[in-house]
C-alpha atoms as a PDB file:
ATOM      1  CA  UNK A   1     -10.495 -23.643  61.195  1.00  0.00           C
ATOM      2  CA  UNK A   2     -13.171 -20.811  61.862  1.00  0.00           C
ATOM      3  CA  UNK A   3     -12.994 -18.057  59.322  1.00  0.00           C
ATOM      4  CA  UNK A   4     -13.795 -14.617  61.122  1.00  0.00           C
ATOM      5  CA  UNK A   5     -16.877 -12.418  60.865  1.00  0.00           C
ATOM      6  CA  UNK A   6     -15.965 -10.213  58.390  1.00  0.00           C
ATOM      7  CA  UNK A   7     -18.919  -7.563  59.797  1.00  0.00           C
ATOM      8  CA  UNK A   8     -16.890  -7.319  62.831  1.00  0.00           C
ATOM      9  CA  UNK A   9     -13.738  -6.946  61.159  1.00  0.00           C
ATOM     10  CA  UNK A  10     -14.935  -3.730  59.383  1.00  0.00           C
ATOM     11  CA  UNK A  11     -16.419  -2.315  62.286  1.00  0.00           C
ATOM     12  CA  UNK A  12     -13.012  -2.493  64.353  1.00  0.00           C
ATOM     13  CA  UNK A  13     -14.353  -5.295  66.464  1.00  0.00           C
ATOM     14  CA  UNK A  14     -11.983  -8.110  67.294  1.00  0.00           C
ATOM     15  CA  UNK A  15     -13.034 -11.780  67.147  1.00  0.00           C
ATOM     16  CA  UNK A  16     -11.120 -14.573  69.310  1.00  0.00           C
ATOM     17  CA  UNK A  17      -9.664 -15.703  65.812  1.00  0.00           C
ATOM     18  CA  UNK A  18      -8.201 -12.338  65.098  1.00  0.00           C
ATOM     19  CA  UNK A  19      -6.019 -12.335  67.971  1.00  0.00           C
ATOM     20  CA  UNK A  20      -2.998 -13.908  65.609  1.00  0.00           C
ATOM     21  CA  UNK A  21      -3.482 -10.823  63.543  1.00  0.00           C
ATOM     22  CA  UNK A  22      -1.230  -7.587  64.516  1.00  0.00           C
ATOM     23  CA  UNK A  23      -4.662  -5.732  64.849  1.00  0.00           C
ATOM     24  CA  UNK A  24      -4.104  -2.995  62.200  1.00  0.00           C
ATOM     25  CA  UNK A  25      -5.618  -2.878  58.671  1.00  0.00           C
ATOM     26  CA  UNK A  26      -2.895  -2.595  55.642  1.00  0.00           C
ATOM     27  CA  UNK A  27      -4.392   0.822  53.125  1.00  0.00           C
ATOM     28  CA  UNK A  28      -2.243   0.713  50.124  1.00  0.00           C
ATOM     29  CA  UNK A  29      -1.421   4.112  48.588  1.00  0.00           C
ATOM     30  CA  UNK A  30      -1.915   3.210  44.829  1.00  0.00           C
ATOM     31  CA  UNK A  31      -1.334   7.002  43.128  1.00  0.00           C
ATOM     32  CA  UNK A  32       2.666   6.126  42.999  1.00  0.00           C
ATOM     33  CA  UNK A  33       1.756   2.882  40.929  1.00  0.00           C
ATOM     34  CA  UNK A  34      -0.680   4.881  38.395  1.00  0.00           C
ATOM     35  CA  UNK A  35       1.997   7.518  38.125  1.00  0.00           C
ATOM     36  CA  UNK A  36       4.665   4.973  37.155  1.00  0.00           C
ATOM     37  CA  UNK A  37       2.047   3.569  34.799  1.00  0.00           C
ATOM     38  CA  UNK A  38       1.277   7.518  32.952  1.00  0.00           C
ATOM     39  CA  UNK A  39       4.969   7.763  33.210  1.00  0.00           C
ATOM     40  CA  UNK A  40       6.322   4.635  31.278  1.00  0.00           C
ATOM     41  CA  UNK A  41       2.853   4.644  29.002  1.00  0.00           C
ATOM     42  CA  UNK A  42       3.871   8.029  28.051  1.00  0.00           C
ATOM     43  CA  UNK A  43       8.022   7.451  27.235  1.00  0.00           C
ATOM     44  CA  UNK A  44       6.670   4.409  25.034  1.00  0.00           C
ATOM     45  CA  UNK A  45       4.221   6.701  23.002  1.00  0.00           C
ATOM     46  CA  UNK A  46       7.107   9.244  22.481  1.00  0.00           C
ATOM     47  CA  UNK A  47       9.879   6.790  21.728  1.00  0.00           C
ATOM     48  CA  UNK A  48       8.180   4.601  19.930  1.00  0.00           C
ATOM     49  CA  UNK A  49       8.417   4.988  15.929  1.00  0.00           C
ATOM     50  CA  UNK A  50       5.164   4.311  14.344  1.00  0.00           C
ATOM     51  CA  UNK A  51       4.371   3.252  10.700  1.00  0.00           C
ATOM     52  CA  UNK A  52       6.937   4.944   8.321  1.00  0.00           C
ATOM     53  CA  UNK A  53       5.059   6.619   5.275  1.00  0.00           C
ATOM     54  CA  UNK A  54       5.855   4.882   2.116  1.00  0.00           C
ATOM     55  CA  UNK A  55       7.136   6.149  -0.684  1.00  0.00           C
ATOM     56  CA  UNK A  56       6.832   4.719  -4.308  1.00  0.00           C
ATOM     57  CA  UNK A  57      10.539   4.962  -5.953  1.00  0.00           C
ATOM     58  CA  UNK A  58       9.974   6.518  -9.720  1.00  0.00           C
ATOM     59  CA  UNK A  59      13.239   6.982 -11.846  1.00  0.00           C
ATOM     60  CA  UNK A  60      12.381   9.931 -13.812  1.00  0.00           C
ATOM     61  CA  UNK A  61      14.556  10.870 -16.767  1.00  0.00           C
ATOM     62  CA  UNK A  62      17.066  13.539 -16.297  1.00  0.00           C
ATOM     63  CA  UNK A  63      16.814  16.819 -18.284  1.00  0.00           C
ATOM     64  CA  UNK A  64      19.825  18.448 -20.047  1.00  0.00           C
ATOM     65  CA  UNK A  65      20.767  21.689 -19.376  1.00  0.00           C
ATOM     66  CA  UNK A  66      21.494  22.478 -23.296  1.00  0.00           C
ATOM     67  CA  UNK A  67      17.840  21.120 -24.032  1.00  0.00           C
ATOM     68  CA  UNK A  68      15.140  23.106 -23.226  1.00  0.00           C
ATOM     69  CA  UNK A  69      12.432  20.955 -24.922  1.00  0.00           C
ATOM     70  CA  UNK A  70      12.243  17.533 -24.849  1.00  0.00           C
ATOM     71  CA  UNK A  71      12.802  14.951 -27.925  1.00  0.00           C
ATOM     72  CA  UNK A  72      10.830  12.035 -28.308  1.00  0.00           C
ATOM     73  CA  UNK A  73      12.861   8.687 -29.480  1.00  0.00           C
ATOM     74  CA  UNK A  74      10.841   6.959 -32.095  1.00  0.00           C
ATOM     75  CA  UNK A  75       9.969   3.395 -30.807  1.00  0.00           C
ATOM     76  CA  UNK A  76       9.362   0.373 -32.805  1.00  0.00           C
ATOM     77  CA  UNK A  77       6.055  -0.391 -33.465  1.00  0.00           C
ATOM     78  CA  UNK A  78       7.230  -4.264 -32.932  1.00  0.00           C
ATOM     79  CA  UNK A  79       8.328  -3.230 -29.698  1.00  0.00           C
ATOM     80  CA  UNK A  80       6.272  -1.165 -28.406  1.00  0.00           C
ATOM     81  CA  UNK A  81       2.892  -2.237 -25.912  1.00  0.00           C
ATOM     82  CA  UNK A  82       0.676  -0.200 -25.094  1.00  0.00           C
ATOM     83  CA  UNK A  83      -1.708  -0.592 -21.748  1.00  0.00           C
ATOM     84  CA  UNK A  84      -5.015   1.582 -21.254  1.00  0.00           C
ATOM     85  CA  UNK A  85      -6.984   1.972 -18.120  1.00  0.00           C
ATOM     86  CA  UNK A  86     -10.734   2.775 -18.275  1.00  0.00           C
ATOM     87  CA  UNK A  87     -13.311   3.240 -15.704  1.00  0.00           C
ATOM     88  CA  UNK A  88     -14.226   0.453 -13.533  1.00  0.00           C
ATOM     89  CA  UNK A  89     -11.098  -1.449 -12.749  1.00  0.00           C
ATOM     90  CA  UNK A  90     -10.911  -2.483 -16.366  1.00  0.00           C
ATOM     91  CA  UNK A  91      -7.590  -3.009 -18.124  1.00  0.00           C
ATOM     92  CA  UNK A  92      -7.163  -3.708 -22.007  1.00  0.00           C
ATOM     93  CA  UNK A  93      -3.234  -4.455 -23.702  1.00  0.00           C
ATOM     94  CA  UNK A  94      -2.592  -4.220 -27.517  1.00  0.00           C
ATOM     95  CA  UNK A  95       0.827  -4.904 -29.376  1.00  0.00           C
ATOM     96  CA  UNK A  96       2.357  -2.046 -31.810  1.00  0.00           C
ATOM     97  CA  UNK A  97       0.511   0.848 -32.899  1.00  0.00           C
ATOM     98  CA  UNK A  98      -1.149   0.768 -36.372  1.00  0.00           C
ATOM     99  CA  UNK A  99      -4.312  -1.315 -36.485  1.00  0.00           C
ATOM    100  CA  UNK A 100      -4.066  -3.549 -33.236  1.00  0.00           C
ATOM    101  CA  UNK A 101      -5.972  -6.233 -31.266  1.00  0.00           C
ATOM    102  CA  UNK A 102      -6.963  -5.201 -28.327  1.00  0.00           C
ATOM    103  CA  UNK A 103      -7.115  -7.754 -25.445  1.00  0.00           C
ATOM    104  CA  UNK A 104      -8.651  -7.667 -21.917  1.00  0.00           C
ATOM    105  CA  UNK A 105      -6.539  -8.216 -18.682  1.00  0.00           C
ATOM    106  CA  UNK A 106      -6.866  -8.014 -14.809  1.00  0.00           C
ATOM    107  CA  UNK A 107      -4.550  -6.817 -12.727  1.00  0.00           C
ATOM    108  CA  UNK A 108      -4.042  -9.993 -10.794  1.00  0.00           C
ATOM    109  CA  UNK A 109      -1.111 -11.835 -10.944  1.00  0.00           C
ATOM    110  CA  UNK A 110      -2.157 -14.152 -13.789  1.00  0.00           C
ATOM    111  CA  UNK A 111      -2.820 -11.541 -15.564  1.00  0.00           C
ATOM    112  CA  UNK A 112      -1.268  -8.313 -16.646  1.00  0.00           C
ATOM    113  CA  UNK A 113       1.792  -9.673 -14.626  1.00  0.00           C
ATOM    114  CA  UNK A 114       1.877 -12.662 -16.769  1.00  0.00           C
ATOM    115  CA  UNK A 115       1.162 -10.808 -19.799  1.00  0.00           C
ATOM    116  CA  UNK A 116       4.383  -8.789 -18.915  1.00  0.00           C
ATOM    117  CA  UNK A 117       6.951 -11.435 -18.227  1.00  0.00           C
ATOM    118  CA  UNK A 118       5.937 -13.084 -21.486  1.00  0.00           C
ATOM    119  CA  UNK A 119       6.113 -10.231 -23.846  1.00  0.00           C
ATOM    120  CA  UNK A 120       9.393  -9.302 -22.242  1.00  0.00           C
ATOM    121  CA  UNK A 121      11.221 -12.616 -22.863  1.00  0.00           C
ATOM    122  CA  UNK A 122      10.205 -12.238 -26.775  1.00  0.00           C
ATOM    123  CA  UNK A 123      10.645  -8.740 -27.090  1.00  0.00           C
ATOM    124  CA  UNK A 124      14.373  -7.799 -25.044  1.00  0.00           C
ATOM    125  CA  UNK A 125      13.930  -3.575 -25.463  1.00  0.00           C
ATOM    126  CA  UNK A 126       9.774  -4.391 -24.590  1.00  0.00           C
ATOM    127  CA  UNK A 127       8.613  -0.350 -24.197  1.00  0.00           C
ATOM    128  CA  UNK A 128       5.271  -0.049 -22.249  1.00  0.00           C
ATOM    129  CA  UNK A 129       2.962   2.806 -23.005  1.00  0.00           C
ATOM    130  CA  UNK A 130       1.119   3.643 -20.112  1.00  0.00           C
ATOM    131  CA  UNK A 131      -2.171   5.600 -20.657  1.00  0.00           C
ATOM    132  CA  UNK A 132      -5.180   6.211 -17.808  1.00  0.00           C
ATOM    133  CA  UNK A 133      -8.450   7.210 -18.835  1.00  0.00           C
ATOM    134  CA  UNK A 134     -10.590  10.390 -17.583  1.00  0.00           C
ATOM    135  CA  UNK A 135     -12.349   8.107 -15.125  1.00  0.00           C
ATOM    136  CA  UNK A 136     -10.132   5.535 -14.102  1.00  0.00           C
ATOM    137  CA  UNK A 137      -8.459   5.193 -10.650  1.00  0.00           C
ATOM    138  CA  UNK A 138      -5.306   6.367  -8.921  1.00  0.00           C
ATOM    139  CA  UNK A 139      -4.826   2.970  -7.490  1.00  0.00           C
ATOM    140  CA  UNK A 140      -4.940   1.187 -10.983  1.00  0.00           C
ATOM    141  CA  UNK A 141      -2.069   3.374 -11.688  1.00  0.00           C
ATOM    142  CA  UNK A 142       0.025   2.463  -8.909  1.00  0.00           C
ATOM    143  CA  UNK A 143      -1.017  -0.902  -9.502  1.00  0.00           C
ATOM    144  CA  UNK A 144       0.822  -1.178 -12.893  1.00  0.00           C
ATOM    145  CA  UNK A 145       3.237   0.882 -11.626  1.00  0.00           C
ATOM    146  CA  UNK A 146       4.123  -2.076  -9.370  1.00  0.00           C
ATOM    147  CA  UNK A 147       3.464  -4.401 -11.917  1.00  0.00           C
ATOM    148  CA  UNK A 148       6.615  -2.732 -13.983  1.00  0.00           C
ATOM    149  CA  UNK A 149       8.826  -2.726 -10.916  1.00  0.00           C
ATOM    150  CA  UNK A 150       7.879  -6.627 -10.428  1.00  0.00           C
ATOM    151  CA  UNK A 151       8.591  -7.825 -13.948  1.00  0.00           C
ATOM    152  CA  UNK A 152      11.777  -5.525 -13.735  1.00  0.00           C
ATOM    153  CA  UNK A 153      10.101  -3.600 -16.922  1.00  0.00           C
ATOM    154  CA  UNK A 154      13.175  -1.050 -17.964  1.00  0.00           C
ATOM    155  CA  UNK A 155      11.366   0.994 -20.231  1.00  0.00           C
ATOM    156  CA  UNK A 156       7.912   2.641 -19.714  1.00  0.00           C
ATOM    157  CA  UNK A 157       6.403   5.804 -20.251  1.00  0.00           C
ATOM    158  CA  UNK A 158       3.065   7.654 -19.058  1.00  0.00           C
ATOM    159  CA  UNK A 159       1.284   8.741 -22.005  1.00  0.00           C
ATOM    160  CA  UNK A 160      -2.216  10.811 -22.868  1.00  0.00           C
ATOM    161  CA  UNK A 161      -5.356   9.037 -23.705  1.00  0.00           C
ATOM    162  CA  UNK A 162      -6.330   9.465 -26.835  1.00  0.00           C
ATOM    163  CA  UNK A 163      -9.641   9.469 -28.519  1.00  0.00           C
ATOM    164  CA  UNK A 164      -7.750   6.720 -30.676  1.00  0.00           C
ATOM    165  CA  UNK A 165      -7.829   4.567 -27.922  1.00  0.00           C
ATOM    166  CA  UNK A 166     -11.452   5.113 -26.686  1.00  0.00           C
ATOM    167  CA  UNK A 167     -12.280   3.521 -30.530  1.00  0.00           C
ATOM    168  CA  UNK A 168     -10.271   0.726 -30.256  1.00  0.00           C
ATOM    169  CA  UNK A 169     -12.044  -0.099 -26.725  1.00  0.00           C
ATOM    170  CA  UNK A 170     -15.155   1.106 -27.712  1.00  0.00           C
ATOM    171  CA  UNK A 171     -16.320  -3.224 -29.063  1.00  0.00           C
ATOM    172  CA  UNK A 172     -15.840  -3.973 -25.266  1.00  0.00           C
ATOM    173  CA  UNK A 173     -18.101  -1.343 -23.661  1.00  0.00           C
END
């Protein structure tokens, strides 16, 4: 089989092997096809839903109508645990109030998260005092905040940071 000259198939001229051929050139119009494409690429960009924005659930305490100012429950210091964030990425945990040891976490899973499910199997009504230094991060925050939802923590508060607690951090700076 002799393949044709494709020089004189360009230029219009006919070879004796071209005879089987009709003669006429097929031109595809393409512009429908590209219009389809803008058409359908468009209706998936509208329809489509794209990443939802996330929201952190936080049950917040509801305020009586009768109370204008808030009471404070007195905790026991037996039960109460108190978590401070510094600057860093560095965590520190101390049981009760008066005259604690202070320990030194992470905020990995073998660590504050362990930390949590222990203390809350010895201690059933286990309050968590939550308290963020001047420079730590927003993330660390949401980080424990996740760490109370995970251990199914009932009872935890957001509280100042005291000059008490940069002393009783201040041996690990």
């Amino acid at each position: 089989m002799k393949l044709p000259n494709l020089k004189s198939i360009s230029e219009g001229k006919r070879t004796k092997s071209d005879k089987k051929s009709s003669g006429r050139l097929v031109d595809i119009d393409m512009n429908p096809v590209v219009d389809l494409a803008f058409l359908l690429l468009t209706f998936f960009m509208l329809t489509t839903t794209f990443r939802q924005p996330q929201a952190m659930e936080l049950v917040m305490p509801a305020k009586a109508l009768d109370e204008a100012v808030e009471q404070e429950q007195p905790i026991k210091e037996s039960k109460a645990m108190t978590i401070v964030m510094i600057e860093d990425n560095r965590i520190f945990y101390y049981m009760g109030i008066s005259e604690p040891e202070v320990f030194e976490s992470s905020y990995n899973s073998n660590g504050i998260r362990s930390i949590l499910l222990e203390k809350g199997r010895e201690i059933p009504d286990l309050v968590v005092l939550i308290k963020a230094g001047e420079l730590s991060n927003y993330r660390n925050l949401v980080d424990i905040l996740d760490e109370m939802a995970i251990t199914e923590t009932k009872r935890y508060a957001l509280v100042d940071f005291s000059a008490t607690d940069r002393k009783l951090i201040a041996e690990f700076l």
